[in-house]
C-alpha atoms as a PDB file:
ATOM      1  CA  UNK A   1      23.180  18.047  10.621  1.00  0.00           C
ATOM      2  CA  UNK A   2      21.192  14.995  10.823  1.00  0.00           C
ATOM      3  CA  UNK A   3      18.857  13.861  13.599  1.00  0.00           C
ATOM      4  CA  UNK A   4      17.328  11.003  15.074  1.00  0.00           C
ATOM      5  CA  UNK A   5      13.727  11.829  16.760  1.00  0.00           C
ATOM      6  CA  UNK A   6      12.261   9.060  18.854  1.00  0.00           C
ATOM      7  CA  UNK A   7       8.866  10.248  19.765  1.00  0.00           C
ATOM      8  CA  UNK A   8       6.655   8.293  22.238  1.00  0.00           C
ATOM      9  CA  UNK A   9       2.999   8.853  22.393  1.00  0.00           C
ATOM     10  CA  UNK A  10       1.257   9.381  25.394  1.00  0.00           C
ATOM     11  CA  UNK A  11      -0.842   6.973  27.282  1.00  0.00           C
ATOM     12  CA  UNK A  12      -4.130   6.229  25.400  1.00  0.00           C
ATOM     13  CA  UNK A  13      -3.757   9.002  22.308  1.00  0.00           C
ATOM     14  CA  UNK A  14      -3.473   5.821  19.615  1.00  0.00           C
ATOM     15  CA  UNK A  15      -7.525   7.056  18.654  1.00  0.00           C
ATOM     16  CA  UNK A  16      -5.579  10.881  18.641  1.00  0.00           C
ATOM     17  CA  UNK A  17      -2.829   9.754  16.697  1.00  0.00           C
ATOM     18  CA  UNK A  18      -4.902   7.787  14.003  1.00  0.00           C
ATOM     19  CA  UNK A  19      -7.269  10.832  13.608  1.00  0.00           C
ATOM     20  CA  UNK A  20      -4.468  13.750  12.879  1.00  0.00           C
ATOM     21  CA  UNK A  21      -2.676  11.129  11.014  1.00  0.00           C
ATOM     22  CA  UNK A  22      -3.278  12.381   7.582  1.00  0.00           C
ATOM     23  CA  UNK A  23      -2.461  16.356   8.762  1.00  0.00           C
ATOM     24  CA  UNK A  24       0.899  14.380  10.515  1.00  0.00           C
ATOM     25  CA  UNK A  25       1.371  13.263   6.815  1.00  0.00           C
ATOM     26  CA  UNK A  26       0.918  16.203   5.312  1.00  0.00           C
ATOM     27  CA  UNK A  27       3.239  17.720   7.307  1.00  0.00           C
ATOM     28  CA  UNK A  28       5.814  14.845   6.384  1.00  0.00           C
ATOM     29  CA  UNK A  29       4.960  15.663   2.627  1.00  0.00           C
ATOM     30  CA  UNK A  30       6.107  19.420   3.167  1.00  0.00           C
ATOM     31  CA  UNK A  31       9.443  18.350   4.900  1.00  0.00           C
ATOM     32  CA  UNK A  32      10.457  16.212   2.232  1.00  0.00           C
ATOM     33  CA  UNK A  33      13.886  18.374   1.799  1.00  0.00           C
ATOM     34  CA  UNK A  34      14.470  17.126   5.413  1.00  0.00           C
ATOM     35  CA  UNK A  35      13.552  13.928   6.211  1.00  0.00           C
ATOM     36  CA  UNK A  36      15.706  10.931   5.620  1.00  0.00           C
ATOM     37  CA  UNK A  37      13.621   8.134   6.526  1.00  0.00           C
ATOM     38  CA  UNK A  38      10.362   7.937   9.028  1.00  0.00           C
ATOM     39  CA  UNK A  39       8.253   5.140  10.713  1.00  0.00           C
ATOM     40  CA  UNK A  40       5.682   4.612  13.505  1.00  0.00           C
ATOM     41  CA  UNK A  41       7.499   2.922  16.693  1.00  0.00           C
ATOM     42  CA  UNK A  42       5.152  -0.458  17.486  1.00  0.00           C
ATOM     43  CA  UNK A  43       4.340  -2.247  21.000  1.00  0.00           C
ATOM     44  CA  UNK A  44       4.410  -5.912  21.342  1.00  0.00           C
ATOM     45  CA  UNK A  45       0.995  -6.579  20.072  1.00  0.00           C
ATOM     46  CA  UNK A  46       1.912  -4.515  16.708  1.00  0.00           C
ATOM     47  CA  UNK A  47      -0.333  -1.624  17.793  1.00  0.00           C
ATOM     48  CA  UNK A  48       1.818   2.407  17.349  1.00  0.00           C
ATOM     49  CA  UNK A  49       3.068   3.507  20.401  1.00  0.00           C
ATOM     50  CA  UNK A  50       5.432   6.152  18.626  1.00  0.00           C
ATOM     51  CA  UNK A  51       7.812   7.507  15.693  1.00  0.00           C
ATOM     52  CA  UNK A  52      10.784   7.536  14.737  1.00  0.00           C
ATOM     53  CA  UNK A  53      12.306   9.969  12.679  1.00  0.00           C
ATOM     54  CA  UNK A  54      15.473  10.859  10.818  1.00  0.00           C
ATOM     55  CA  UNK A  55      16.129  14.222   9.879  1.00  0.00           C
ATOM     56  CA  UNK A  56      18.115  16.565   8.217  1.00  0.00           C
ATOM     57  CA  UNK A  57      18.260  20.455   9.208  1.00  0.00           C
ATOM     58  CA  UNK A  58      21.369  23.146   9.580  1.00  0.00           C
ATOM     59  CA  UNK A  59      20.505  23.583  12.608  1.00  0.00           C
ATOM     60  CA  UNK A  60      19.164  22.087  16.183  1.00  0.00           C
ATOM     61  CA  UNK A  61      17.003  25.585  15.989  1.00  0.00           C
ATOM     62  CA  UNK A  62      15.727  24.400  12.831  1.00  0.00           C
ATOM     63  CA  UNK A  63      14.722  21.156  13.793  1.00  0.00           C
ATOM     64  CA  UNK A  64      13.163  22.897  17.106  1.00  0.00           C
ATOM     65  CA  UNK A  65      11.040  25.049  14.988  1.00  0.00           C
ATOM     66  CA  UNK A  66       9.976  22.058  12.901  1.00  0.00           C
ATOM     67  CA  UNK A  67       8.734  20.141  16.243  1.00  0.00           C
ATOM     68  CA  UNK A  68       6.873  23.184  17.739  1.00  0.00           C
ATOM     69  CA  UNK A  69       4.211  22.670  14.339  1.00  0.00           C
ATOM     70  CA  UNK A  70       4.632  19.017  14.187  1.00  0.00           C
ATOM     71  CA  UNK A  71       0.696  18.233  14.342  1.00  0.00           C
ATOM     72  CA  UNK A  72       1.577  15.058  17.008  1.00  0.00           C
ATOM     73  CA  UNK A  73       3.544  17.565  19.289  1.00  0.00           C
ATOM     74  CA  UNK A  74       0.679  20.361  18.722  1.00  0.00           C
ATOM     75  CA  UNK A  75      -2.436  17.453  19.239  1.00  0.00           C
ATOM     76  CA  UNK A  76      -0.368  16.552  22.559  1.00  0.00           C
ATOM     77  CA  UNK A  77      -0.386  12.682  20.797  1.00  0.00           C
ATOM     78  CA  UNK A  78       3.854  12.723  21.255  1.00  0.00           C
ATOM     79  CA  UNK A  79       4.037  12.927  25.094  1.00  0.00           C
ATOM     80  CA  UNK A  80       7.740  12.331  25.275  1.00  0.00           C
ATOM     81  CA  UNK A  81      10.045  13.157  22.721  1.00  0.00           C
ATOM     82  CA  UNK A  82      13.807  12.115  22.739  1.00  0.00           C
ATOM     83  CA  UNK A  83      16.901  14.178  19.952  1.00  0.00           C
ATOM     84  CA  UNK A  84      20.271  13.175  19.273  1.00  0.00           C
ATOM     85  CA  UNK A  85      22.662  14.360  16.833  1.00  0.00           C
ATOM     86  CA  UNK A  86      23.126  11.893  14.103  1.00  0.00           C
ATOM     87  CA  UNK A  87      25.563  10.602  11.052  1.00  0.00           C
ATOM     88  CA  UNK A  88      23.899   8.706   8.385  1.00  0.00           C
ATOM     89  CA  UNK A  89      27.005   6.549   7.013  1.00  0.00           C
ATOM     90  CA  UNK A  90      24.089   4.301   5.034  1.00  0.00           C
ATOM     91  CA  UNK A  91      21.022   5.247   3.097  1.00  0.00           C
ATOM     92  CA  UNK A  92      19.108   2.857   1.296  1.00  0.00           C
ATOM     93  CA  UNK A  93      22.363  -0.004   1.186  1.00  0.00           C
ATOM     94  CA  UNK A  94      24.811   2.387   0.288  1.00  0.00           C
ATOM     95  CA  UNK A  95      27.101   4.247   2.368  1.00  0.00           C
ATOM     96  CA  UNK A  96      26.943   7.901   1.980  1.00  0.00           C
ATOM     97  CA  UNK A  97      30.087   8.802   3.842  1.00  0.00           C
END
């Protein structure tokens, strides 16, 4: 099952977010075997407000247990966090399915 995560950061964490940004990439570096693509979300003036994340995982359980140690979610930097069911049909200019 793939997923798209659109995660907003709360009001004022871009200071949190740039500081646990390398553990947030370590993390990323672990999940390799699940992530299909991954990006910061930016405002108007180019500045992160967010991420957005594709992911891959058997399970909605799965992907709930990933979120619970995701370092943004645990450092309270992701104050909203929106999941919906995906179907990649194109990776990287090819279609897939």
């Amino acid at each position: 099952m793939q997923f798209v995560i659109k995660a907003y950061d709360g009001e004022g964490m871009l200071d949190k977010r740039m500081e646990v940004r390398p553990r947030h990439f370590e993390g990323m570096d672990r999940m390799k075997e699940h992530l299909v693509c991954a990006g910061g979300i930016l405002d108007e003036a180019g500045k992160l407000k967010g991420s957005l994340l594709v992911m891959e995982f058997q399970s909605r359980e799965e992907l709930d247990a990933y979120l619970a140690q995701e370092v943004y979610v645990v450092e309270h930097v992701w104050q909203k966090i929106e999941v919906d069911q995906m179907n990649v049909a194109y990776l990287n200019r090819e279609r897939v399915q």
